[in-house]
Protein backbone atom coordinates (compact mmCIF):
# COMPACT_ATOMS: atom_id res chain seq x y z
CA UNK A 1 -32.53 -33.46 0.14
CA UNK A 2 -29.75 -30.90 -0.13
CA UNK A 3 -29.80 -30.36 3.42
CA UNK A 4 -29.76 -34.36 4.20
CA UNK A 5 -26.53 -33.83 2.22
CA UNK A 6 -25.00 -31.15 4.39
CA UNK A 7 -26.18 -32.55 7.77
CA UNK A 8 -24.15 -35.86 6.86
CA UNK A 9 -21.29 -34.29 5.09
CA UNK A 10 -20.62 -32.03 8.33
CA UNK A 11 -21.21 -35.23 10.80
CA UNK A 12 -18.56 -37.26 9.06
CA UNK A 13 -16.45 -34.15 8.95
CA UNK A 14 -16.97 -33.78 13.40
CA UNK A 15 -16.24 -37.83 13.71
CA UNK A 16 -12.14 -36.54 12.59
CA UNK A 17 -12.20 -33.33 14.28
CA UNK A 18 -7.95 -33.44 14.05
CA UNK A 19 -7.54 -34.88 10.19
CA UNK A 20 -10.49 -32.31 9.36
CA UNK A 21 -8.29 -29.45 11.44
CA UNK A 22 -4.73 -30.17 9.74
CA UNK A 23 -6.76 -30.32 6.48
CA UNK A 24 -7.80 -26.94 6.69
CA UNK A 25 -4.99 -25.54 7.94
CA UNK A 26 -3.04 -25.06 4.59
CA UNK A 27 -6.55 -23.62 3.37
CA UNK A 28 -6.99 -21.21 5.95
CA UNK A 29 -3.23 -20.01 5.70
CA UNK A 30 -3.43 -19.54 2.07
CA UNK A 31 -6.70 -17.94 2.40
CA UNK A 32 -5.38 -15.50 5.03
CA UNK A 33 -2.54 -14.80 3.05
CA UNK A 34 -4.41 -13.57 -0.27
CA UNK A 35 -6.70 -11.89 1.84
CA UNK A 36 -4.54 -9.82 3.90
CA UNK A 37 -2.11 -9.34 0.37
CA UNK A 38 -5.21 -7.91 -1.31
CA UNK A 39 -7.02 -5.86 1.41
CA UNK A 40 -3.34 -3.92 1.76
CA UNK A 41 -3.16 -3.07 -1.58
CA UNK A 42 -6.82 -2.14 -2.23
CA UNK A 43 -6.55 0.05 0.84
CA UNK A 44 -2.72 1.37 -0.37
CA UNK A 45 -4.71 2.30 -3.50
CA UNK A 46 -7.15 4.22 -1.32
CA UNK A 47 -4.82 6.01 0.14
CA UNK A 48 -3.00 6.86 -2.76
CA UNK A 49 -6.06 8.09 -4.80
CA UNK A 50 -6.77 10.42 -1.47
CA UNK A 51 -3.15 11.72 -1.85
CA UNK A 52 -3.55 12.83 -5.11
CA UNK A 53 -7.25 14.03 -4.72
CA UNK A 54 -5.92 16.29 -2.44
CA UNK A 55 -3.26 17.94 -4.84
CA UNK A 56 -5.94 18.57 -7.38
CA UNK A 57 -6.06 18.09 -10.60
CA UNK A 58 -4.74 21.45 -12.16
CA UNK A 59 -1.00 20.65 -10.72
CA UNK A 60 1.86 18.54 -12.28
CA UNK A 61 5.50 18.40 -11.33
CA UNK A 62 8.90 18.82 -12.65
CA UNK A 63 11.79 16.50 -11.89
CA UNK A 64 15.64 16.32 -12.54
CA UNK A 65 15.60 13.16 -14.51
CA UNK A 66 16.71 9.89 -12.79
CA UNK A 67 15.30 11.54 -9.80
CA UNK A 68 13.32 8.82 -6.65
CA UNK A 69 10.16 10.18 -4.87
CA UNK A 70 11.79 11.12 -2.03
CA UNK A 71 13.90 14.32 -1.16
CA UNK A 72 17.59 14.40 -1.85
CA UNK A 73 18.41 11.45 -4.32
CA UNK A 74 19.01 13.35 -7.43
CA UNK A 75 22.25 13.13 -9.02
CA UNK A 76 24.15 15.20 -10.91
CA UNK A 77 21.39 16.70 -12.96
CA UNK A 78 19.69 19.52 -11.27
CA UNK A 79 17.26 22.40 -11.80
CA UNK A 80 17.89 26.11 -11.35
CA UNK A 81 15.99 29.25 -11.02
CA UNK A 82 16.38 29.95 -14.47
CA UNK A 83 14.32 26.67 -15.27
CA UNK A 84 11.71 27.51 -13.25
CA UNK A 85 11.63 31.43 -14.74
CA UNK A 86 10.87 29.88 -18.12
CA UNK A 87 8.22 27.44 -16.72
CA UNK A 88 6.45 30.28 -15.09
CA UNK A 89 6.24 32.42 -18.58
CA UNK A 90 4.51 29.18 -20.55
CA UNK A 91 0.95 29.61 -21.55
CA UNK A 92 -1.44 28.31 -19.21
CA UNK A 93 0.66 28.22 -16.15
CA UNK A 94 -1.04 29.88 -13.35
CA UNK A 95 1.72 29.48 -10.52
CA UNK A 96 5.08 27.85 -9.47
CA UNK A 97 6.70 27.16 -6.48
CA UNK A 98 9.82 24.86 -5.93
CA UNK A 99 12.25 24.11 -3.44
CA UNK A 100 15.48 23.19 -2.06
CA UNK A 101 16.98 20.14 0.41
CA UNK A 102 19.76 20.08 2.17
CA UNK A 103 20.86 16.97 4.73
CA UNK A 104 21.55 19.38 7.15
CA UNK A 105 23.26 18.39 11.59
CA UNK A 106 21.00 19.58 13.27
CA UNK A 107 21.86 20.22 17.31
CA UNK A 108 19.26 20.31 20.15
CA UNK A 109 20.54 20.83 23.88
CA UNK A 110 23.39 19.06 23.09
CA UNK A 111 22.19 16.45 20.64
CA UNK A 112 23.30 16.35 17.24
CA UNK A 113 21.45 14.57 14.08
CA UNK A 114 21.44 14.94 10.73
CA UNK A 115 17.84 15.87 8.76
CA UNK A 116 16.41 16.85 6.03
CA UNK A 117 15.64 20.71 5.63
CA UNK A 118 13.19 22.01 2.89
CA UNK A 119 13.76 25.25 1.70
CA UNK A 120 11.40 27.31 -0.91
CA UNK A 121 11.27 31.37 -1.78
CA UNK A 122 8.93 33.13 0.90
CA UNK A 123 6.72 34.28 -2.13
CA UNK A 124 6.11 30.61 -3.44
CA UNK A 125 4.89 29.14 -0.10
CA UNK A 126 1.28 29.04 -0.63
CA UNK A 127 1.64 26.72 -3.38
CA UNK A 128 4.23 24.61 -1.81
CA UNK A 129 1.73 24.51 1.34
CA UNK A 130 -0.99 23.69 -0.60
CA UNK A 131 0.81 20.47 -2.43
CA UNK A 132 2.14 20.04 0.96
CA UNK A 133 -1.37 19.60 2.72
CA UNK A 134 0.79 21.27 5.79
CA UNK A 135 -1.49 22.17 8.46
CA UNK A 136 -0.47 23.41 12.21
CA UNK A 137 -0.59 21.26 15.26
CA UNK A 138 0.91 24.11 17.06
CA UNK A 139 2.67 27.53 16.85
CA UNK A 140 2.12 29.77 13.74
CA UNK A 141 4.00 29.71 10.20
CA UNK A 142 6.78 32.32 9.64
CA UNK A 143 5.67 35.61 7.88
CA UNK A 144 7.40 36.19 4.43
CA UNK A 145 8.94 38.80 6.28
CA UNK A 146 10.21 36.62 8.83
CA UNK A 147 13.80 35.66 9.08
CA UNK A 148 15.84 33.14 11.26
CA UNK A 149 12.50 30.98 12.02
CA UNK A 150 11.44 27.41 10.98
CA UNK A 151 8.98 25.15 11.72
CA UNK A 152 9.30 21.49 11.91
CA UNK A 153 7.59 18.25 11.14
CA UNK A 154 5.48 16.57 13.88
CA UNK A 155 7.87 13.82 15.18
CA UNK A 156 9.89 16.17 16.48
CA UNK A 157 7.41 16.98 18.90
CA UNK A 158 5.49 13.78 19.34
CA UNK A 159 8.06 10.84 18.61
CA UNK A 160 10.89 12.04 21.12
CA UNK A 161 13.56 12.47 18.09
CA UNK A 162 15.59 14.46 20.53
CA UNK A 163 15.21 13.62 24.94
CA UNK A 164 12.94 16.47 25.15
CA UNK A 165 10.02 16.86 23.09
CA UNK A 166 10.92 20.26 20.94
CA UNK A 167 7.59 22.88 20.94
CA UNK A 168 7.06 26.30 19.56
CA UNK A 169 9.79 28.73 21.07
CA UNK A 170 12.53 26.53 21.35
CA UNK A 171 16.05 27.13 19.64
CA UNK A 172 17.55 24.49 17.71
CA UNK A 173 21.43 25.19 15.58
CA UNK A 174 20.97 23.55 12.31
CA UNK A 175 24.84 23.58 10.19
CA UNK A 176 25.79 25.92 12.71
CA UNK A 177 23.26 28.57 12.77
CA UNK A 178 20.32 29.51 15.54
CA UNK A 179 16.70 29.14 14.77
CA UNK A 180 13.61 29.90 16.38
CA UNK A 181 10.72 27.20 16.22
CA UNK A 182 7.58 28.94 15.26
CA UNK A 183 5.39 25.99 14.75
CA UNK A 184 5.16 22.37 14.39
CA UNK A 185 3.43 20.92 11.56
CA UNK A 186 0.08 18.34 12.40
CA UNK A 187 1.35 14.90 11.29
CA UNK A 188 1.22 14.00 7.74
CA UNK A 189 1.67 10.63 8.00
CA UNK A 190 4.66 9.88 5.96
CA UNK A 191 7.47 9.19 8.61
CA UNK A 192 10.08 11.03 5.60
CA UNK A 193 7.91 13.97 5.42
CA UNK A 194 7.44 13.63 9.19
CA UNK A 195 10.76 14.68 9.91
CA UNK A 196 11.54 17.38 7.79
CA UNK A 197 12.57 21.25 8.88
CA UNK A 198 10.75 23.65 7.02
CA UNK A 199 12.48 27.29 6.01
CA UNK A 200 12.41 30.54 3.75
CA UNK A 201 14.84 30.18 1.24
CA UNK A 202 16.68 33.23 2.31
CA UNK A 203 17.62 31.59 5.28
CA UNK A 204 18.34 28.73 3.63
CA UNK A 205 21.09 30.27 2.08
CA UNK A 206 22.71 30.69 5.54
CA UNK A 207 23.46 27.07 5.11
CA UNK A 208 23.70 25.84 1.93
CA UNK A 209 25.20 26.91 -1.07
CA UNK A 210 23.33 25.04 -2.93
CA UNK A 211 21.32 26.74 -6.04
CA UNK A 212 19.33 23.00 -7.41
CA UNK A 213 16.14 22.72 -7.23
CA UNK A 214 14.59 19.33 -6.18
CA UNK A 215 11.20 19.81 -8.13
CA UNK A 216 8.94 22.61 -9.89
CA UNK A 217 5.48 22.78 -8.74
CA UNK A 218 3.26 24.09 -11.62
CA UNK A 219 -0.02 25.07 -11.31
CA UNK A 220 -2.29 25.30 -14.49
CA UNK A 221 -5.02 27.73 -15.32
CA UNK A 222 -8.68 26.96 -14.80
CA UNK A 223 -10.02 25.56 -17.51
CA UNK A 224 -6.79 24.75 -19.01
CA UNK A 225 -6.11 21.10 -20.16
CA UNK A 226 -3.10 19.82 -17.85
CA UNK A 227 -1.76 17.24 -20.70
CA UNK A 228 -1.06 20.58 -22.86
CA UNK A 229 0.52 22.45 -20.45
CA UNK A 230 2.61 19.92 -19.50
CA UNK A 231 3.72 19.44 -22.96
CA UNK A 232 4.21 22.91 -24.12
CA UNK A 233 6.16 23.46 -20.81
CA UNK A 234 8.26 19.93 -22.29
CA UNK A 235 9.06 21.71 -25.36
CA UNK A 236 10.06 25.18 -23.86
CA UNK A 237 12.39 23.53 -21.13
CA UNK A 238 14.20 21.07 -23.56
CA UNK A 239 15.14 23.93 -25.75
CA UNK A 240 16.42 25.99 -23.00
CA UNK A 241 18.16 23.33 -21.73
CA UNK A 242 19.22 22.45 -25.19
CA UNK A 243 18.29 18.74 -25.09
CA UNK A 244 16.42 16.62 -27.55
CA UNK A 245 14.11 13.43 -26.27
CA UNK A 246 17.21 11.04 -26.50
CA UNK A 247 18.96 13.40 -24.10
CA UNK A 248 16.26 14.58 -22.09
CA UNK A 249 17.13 15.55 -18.10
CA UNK A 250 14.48 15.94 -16.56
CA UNK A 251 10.86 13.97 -15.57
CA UNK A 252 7.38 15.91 -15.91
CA UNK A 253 5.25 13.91 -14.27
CA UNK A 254 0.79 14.93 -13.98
CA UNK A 255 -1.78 12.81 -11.46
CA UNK A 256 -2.29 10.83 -13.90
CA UNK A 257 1.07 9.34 -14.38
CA UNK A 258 2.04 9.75 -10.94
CA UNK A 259 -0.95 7.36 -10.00
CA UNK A 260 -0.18 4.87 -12.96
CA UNK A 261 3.12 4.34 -11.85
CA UNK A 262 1.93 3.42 -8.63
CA UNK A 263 -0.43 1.18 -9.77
CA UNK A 264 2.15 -0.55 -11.70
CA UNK A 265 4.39 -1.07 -9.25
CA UNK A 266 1.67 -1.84 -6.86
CA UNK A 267 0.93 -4.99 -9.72
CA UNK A 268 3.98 -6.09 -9.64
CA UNK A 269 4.41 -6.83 -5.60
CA UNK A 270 1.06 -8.00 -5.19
CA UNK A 271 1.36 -10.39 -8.55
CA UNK A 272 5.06 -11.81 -7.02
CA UNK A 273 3.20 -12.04 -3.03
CA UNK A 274 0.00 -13.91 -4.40
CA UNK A 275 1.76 -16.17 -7.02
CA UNK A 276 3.56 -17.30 -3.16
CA UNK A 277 0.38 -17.44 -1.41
CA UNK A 278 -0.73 -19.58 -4.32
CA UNK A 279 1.57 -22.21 -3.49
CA UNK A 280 0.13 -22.38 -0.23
CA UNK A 281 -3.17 -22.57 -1.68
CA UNK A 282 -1.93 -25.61 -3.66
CA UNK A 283 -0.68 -27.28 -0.41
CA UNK A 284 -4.09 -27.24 1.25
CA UNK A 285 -5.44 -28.77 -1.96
CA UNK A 286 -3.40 -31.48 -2.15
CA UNK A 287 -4.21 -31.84 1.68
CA UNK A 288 -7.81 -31.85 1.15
CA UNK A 289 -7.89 -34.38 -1.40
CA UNK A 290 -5.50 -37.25 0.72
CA UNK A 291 -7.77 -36.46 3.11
CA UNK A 292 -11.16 -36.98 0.93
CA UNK A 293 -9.29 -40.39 -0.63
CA UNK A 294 -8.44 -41.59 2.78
CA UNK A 295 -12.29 -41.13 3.90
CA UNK A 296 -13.03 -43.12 0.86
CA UNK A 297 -11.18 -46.02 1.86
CA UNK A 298 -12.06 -45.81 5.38
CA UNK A 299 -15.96 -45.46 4.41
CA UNK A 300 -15.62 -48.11 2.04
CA UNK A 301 -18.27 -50.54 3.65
CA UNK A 302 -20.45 -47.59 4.80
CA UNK A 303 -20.68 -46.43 1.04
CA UNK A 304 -22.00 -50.66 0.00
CA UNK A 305 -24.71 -50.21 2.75
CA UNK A 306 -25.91 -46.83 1.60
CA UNK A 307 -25.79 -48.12 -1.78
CA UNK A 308 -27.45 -51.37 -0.74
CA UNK A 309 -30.60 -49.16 0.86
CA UNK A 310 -30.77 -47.39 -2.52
CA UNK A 311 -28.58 -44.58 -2.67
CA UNK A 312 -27.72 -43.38 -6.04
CA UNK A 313 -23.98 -42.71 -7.19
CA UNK A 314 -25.31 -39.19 -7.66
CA UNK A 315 -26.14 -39.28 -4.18
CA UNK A 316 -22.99 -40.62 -3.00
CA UNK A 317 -20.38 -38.05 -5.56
CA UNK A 318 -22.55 -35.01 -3.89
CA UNK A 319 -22.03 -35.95 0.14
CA UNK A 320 -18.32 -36.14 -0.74
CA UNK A 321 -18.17 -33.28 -3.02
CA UNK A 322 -20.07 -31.46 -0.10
CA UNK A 323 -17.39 -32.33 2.61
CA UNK A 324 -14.61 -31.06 0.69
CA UNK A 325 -16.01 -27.88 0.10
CA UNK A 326 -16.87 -27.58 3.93
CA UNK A 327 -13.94 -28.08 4.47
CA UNK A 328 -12.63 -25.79 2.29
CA UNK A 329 -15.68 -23.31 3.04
CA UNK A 330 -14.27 -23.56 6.72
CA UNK A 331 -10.49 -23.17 5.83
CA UNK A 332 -12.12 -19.97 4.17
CA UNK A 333 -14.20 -18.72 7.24
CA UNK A 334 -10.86 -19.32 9.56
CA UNK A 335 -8.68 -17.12 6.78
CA UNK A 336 -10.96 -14.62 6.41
CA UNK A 337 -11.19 -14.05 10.17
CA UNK A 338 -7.51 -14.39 10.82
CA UNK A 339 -6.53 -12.28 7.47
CA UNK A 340 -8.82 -9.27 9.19
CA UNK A 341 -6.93 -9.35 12.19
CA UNK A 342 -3.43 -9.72 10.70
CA UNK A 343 -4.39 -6.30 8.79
CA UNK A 344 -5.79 -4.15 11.36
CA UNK A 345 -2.65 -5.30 13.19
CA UNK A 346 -0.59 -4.12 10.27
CA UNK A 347 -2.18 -1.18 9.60
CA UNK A 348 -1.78 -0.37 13.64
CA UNK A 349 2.26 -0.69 13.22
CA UNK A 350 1.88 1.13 10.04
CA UNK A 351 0.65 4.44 11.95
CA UNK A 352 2.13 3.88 15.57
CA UNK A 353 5.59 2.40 14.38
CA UNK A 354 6.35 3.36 11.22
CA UNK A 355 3.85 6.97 11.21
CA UNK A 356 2.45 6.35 8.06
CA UNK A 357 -1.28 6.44 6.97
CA UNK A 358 -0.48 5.30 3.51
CA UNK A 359 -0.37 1.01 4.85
CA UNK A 360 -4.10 0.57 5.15
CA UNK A 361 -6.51 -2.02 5.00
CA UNK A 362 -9.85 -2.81 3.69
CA UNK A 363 -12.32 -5.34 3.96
CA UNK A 364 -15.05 -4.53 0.55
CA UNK A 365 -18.25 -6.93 0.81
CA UNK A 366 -17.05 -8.39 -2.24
CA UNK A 367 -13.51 -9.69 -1.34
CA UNK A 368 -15.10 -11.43 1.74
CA UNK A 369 -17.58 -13.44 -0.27
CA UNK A 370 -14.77 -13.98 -3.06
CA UNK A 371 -12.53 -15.68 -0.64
CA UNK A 372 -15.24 -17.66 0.89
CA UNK A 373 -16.89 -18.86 -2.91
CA UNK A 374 -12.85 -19.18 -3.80
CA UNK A 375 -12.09 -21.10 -0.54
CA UNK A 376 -15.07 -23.21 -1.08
CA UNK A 377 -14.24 -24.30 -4.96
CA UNK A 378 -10.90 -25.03 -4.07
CA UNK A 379 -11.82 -27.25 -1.95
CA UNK A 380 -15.21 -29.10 -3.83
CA UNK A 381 -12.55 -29.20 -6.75
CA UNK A 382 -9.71 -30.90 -4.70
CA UNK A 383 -12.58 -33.46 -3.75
CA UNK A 384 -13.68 -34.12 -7.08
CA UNK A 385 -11.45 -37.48 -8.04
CA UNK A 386 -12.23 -39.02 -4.35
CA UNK A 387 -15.98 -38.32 -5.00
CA UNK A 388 -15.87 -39.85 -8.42
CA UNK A 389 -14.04 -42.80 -6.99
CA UNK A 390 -16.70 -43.19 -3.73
CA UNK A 391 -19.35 -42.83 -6.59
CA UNK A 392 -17.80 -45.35 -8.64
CA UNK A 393 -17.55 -48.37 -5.70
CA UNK A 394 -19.88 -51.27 -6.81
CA UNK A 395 -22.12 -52.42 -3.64
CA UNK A 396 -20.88 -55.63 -3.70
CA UNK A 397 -17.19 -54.98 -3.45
CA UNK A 398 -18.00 -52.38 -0.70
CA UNK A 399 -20.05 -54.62 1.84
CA UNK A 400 -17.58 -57.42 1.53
CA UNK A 401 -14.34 -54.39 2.27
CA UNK A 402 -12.53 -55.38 5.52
């Protein structure tokens, strides 16, 4: 019987191939829209958790307070050498490393920019490298005994920042001074990180003046819990600093809260996007049930004859209830398909464009058949009152309809 149902509920849907088309299309919009909105953020959060799994677990990181992810934004609260000297002698701290920026002009045959330069102590690189996940494309890294040699990030070499493409062995001036390239870095895909110039801090000093630090990398012991190293290191910093928690300047920050921040920012900007797409979703409702109440009056007499052959008013409440959740079931297929392509095509400008592997996509089993089942309710619920009315239409009233 169920499929007597379906058979007739997708017949009357062909006979208004247009209505049934402009019905759908606030469905499959809104569909496409929450789809593509929660495959991004699922596959940002992917991305994210494969960031941190690859610092580890047994590293957390200092911060002058006030201070954005990126490089450079601090303000007039800094970190000096002395901070990180009493980090290094807390119990449980295995290593440190830390580093220095600089917005440095940089000139290649005859080109001048301006870029970021990361500087760190020659003896601290491993541990920067490591939380770095810096790995050659080409060239070698400079020896600690090196001096007056860099290497750079990989769109220098592959995203023509400069007319010519710069490889190992080429010079390059940065604020003035000569440098050899020894290697280019494999792409990280963070277009920020991407550009950066990489040096020992005692060439660094060539440069810059500068004595802040932008952030302490700590590295506990093994076995050590990270939570109480990270607050004993609290404690021992505010009182060299001479600060109390009111007056606190500077951010320690583990995994953990590193990844719960951007979770809750993450939220947020999904919440705001779907609450939008929900509107949409609300359009093709309202769409879907003029469209059911419309067939109602249209089918008016053809309801009296069914009725008059012996159809129940059960029968006639589930062919309508079926049509608007083929449509909607449709408006869901049509989303679905269209949401996967508008990702992949995001996630495409996200690595060629923008060079960043951090805009992902993807497509879980379970968010597919959640925005069909969704797709398909929305639109059996939107149905509901014009089914109930059909249902309702005595025979008599229906045969005589004109």
């Amino acid at each position: 019987m169920i499929t007597d149902y379906i058979t007739l509920a997708f017949r009357n849907l062909t006979k208004r191939k247009l209505r049934s088309w402009l019905t759908m299309l606030g469905i499959f919009v809104s569909i496409a829209t929450i789809f593509v909105l929660i495959a991004v953020s699922l596959g940002f959060q992917v991305a994210v958790e494969e960031q941190f799994k690859q610092l580890g677990t047994d590293k957390f990181f200092i911060m002058p307070k006030g201070q954005l992810a990126g490089p450079g934004t601090s303000g007039a609260v800094s970190l000096t050498k002395a901070d990180a000297d009493v980090v290094e002698r807390v119990t449980g701290v295995r290593d440190i490393s830390y580093f220095y920026v600089s917005n440095s002009k940089i000139e290649f045959k005859n080109q001048k920019k301006y870029f970021m330069v990361a500087s760190f102590p020659s003896d601290r690189w491993k541990l920067f490298k490591d939380v770095s996940s810096l790995k050659l494309d080409e060239g070698q890294y400079p020896s600690i005994r090196d001096r007056g040699k860099v290497f750079l990030g990989s769109q220098y070499k592959y995203n023509k920042i400069f007319n010519t493409p710069i490889k190992s062995g080429d010079k390059l001036t940065i604020d003035g001074v000569d440098f050899k390239i020894s290697g280019i870095v494999a792409p990280l895909g963070n277009a920020q990180d991407d550009r950066n110039i990489y040096m020992y801090y005692e060439d660094f000093q060539k440069i810059s003046n500068s004595t802040s630090i932008q952030e302490i990398i700590v590295q506990v012991n093994p076995g050590e819990d990270i939570e109480e190293v990270a607050n004993r290191t609290d404690k021992k910093l505010m009182n060299f600093r001479g600060v109390t928690d009111k007056t606190k300047d500077f951010t320690i920050l583990t995994p953990e809260e590193l990844l719960s921040s951007f979770a809750s920012i993450l939220s947020i900007v999904t919440g705001f996007l779907l609450g939008v797409a929900a509107i949409s979703l609300l359009v093709g409702a309202i769409g879907i049930t003029n469209t059911m109440y419309t067939s109602v009056l249209e089918r008016t007499k053809e309801i009296g004859v069914m009725k008059a052959v012996g159809a129940k008013n059960s029968d006639i409440l589930t062919i309508f209830l079926i049509e608007s959740g083929l449509l909607g079931l449709t408006g869901g297929v049509i989303g679905v398909l269209l949401g996967m392509g508008i990702g992949k095509l995001i996630e495409y400008i996200a690595v060629h464009v923008i060079q960043t592997t951090l805009l992902r996509v993807v497509f879980p089993t379970y968010l597919i058949l959640g925005c069909l089942a969704f797709a398909f309710l929305v639109g059996a619920i939107s149905g509901t009152w014009p089914a109930y009315r059909a249902s309702r239409i005595r025979p008599v009233d229906a045969l005589r309809y004109e």
